[in-house]
PDB file of N, CA and C in Angstrom:
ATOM      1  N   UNK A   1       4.359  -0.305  10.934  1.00  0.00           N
ATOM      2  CA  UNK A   1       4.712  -0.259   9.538  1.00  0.00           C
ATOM      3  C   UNK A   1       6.179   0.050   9.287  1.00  0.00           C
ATOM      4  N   UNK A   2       6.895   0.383  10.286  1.00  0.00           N
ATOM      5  CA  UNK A   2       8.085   1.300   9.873  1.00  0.00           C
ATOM      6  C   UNK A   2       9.146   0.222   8.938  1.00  0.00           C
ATOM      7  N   UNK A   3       8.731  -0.945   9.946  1.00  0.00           N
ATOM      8  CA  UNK A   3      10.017  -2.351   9.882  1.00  0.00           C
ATOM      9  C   UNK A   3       9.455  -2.903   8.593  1.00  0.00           C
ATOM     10  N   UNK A   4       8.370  -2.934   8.219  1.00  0.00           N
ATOM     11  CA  UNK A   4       7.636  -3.809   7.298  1.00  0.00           C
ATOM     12  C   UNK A   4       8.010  -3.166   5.896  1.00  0.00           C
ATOM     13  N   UNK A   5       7.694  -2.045   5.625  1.00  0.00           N
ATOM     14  CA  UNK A   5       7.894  -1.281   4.092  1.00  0.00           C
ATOM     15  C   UNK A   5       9.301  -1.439   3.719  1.00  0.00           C
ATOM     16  N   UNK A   6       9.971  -0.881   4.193  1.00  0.00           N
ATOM     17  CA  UNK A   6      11.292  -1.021   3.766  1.00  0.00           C
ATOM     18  C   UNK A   6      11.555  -2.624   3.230  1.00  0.00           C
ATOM     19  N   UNK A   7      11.651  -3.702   4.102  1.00  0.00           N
ATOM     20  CA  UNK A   7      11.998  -4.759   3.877  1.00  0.00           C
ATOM     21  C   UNK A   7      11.097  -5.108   2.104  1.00  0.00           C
ATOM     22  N   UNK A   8       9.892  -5.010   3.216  1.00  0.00           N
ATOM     23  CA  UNK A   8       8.537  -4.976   1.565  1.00  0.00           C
ATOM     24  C   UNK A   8       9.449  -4.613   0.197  1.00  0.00           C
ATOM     25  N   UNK A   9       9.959  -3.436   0.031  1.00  0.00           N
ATOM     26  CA  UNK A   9      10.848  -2.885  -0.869  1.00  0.00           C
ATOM     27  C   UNK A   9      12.037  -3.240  -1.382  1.00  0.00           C
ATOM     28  N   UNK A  10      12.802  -3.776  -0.786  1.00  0.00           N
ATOM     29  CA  UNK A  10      13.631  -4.852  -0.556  1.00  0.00           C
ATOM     30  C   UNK A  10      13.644  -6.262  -1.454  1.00  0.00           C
ATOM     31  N   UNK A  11      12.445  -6.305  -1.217  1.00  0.00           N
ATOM     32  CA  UNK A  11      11.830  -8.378  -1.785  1.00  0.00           C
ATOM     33  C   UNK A  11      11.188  -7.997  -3.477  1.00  0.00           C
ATOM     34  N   UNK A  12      10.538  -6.999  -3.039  1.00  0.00           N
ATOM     35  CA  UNK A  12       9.540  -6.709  -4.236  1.00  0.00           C
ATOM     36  C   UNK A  12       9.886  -5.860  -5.243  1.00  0.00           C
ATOM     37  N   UNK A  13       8.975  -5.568  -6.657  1.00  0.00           N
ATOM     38  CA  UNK A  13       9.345  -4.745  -7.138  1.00  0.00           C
ATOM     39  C   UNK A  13       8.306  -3.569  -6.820  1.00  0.00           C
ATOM     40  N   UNK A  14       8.566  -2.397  -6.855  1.00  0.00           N
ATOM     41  CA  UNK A  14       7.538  -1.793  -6.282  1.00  0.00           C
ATOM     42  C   UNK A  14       6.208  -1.338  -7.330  1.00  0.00           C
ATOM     43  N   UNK A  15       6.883  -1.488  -8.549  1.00  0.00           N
ATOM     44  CA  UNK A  15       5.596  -1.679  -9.770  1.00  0.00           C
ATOM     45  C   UNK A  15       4.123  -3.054  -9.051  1.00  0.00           C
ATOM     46  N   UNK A  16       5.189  -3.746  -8.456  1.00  0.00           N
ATOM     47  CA  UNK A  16       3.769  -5.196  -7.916  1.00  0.00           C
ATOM     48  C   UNK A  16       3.477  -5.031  -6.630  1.00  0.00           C
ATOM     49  N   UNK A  17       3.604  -3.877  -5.757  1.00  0.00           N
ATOM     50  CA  UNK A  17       2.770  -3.557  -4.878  1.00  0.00           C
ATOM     51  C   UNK A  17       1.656  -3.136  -4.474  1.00  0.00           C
ATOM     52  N   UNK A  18       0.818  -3.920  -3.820  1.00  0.00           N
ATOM     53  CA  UNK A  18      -0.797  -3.134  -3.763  1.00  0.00           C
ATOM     54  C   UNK A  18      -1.087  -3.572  -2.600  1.00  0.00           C
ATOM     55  N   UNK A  19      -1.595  -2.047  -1.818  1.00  0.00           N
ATOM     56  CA  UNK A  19      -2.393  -2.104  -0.790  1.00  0.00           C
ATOM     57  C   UNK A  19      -3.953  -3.161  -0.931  1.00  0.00           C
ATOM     58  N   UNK A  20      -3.780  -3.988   0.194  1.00  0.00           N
ATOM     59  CA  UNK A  20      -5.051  -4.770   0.195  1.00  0.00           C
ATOM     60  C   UNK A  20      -5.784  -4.706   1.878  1.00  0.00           C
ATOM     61  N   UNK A  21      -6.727  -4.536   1.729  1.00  0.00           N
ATOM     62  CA  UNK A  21      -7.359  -4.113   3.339  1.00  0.00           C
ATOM     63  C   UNK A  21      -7.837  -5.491   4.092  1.00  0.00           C
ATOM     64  N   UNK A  22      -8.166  -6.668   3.124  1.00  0.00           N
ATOM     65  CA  UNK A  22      -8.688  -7.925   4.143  1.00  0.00           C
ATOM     66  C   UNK A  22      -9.969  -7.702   4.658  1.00  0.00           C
ATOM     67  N   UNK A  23     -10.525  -6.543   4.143  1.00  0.00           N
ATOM     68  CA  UNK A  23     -12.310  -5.783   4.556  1.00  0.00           C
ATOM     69  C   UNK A  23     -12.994  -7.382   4.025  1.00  0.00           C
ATOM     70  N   UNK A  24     -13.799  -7.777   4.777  1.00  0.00           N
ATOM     71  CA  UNK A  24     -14.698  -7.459   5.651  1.00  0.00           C
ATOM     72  C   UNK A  24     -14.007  -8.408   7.009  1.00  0.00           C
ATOM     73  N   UNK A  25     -12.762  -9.055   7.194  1.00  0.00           N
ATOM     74  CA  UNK A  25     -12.473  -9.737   7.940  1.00  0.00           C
ATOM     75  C   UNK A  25     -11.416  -8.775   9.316  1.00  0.00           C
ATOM     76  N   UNK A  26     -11.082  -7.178   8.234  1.00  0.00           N
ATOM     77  CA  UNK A  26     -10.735  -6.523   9.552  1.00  0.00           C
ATOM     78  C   UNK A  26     -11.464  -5.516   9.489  1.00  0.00           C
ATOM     79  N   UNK A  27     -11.817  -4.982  10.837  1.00  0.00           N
ATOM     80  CA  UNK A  27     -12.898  -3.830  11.006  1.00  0.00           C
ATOM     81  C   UNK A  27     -12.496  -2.380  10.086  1.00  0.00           C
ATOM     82  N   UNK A  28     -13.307  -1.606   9.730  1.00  0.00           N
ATOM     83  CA  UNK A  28     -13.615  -0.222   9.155  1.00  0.00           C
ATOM     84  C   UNK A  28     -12.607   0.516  10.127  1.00  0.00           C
ATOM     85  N   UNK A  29     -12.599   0.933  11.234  1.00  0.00           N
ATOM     86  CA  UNK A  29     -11.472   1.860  11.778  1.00  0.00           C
ATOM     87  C   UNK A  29     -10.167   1.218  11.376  1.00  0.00           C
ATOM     88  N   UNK A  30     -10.091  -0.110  11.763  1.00  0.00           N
ATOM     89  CA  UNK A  30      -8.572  -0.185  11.215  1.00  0.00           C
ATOM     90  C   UNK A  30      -8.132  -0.388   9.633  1.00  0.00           C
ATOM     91  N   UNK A  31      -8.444  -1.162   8.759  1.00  0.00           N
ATOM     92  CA  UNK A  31      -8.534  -0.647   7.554  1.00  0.00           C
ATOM     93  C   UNK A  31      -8.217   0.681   7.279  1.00  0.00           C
ATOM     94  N   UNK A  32      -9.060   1.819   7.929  1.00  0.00           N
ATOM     95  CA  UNK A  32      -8.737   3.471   7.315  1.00  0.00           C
ATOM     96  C   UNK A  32      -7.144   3.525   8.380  1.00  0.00           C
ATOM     97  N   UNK A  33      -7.387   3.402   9.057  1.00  0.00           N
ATOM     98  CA  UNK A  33      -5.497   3.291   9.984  1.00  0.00           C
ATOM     99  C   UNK A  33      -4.316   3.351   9.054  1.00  0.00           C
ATOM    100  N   UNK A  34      -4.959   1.508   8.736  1.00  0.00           N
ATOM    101  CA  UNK A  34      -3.434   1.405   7.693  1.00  0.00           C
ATOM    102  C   UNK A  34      -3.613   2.115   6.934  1.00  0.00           C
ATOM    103  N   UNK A  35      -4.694   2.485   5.809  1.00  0.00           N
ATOM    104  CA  UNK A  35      -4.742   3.098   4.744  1.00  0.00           C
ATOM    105  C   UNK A  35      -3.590   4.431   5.110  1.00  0.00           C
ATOM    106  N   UNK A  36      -4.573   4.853   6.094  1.00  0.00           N
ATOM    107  CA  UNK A  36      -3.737   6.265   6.549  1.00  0.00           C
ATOM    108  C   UNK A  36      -2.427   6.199   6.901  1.00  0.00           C
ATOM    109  N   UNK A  37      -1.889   5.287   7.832  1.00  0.00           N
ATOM    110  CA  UNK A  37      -0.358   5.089   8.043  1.00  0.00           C
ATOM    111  C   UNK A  37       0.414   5.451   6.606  1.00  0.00           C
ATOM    112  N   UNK A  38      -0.235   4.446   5.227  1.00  0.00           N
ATOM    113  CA  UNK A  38       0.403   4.534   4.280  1.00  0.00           C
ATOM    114  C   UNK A  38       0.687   5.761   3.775  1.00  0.00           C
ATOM    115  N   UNK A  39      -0.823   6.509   3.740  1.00  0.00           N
ATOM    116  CA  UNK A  39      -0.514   7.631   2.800  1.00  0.00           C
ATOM    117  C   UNK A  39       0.327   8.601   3.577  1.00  0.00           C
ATOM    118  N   UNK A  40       0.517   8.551   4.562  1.00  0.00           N
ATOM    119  CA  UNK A  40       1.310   9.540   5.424  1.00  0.00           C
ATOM    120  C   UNK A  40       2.815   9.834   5.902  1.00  0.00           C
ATOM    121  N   UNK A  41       3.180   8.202   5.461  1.00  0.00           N
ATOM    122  CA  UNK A  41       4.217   7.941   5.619  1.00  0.00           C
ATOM    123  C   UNK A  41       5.698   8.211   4.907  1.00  0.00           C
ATOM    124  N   UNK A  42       6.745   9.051   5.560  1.00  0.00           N
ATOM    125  CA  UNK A  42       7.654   9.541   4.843  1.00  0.00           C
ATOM    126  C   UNK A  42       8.684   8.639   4.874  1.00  0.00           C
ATOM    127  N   UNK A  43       8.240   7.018   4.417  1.00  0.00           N
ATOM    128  CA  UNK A  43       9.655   5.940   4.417  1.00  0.00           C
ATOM    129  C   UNK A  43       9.294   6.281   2.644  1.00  0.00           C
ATOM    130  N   UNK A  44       8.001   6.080   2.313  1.00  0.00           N
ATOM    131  CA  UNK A  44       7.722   5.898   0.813  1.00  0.00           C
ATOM    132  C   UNK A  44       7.805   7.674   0.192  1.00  0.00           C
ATOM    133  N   UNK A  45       8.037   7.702  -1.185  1.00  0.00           N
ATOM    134  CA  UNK A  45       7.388   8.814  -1.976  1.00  0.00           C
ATOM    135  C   UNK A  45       6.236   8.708  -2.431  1.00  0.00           C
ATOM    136  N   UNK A  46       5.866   9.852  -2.781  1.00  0.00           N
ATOM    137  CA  UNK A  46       4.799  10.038  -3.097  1.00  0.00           C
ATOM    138  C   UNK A  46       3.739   9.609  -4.613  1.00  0.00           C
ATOM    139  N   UNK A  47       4.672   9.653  -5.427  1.00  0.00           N
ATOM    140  CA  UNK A  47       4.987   8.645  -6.417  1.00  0.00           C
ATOM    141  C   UNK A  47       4.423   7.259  -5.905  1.00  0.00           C
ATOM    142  N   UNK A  48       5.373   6.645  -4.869  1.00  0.00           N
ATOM    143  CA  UNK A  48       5.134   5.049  -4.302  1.00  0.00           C
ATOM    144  C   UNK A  48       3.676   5.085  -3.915  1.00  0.00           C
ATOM    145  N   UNK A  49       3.170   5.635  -2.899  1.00  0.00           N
ATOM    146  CA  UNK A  49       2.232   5.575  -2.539  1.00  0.00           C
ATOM    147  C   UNK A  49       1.072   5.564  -3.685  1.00  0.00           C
ATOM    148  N   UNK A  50       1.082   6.701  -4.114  1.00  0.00           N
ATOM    149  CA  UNK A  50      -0.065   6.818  -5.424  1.00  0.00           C
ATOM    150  C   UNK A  50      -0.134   5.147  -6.197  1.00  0.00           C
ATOM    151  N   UNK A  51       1.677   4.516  -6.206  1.00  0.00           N
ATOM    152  CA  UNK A  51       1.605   3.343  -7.106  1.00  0.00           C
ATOM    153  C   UNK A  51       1.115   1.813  -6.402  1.00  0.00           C
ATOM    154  N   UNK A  52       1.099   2.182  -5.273  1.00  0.00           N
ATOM    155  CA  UNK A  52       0.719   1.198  -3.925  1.00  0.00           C
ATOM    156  C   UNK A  52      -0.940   1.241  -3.985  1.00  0.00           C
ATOM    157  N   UNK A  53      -1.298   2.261  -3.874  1.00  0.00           N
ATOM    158  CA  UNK A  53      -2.867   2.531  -3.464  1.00  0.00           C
ATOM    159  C   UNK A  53      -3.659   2.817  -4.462  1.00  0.00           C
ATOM    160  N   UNK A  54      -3.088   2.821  -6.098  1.00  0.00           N
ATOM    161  CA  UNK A  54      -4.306   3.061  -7.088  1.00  0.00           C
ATOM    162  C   UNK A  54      -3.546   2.312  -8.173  1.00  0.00           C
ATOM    163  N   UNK A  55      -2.470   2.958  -8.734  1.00  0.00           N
ATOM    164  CA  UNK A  55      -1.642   2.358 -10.341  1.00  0.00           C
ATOM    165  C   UNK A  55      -1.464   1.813 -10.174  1.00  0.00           C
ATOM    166  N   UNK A  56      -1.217   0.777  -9.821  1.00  0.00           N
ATOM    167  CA  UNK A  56      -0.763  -0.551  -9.640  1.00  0.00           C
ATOM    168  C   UNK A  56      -2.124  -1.770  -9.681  1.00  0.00           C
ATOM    169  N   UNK A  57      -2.855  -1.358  -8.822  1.00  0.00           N
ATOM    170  CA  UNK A  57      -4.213  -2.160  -8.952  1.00  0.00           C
ATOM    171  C   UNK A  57      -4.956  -1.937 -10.469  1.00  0.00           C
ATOM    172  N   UNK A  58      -4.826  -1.056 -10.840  1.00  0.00           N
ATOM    173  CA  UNK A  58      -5.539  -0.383 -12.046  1.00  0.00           C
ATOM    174  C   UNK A  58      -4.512  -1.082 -13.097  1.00  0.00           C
ATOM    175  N   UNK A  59      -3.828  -0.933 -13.283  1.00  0.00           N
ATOM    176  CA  UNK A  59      -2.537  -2.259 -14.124  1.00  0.00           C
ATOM    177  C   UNK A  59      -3.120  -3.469 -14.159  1.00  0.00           C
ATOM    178  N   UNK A  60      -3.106  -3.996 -12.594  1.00  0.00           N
ATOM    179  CA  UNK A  60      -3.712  -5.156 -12.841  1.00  0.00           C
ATOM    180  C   UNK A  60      -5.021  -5.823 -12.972  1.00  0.00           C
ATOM    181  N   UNK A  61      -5.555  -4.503 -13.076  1.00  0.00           N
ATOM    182  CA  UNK A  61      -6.753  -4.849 -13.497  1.00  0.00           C
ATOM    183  C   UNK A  61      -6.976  -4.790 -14.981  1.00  0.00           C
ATOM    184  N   UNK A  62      -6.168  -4.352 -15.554  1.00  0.00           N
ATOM    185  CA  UNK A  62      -6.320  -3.642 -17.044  1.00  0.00           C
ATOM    186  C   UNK A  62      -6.904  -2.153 -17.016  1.00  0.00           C
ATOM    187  N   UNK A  63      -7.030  -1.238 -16.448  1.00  0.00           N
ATOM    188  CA  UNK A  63      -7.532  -0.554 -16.694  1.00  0.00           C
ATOM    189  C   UNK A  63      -7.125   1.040 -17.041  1.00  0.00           C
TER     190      UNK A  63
END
């Protein structure tokens, strides 16, 4: 992940970022991995993350 976010950040705005897992086509341990890489990770704030892994989907969902 280290090389990937940053750039990610870079291209995007980070309001249109959302974690997506690809479940059921990648297995349950790895899915929670990345999940976890993300939330753990001190490239993003904490802020980002929360807007990566919930506000952001919830936006686009309307909700």
């Amino acid at each position: 992940m280290p090389p990937q976010l940053p750039m990610l950040l870079q291209m995007a705005d980070e309001n249109r970022i959302v974690y997506g897992s690809d479940t059921p086509y990648t297995i349950e341990p790895v899915v929670k991995k990345l999940a976890d890489e993300i939330l753990t990770t001190d490239l993003i704030t904490d802020q980002q993350k929360e807007k990566f892994m919930y506000q952001n989907a919830e936006t686009l969902l309307g909700r």
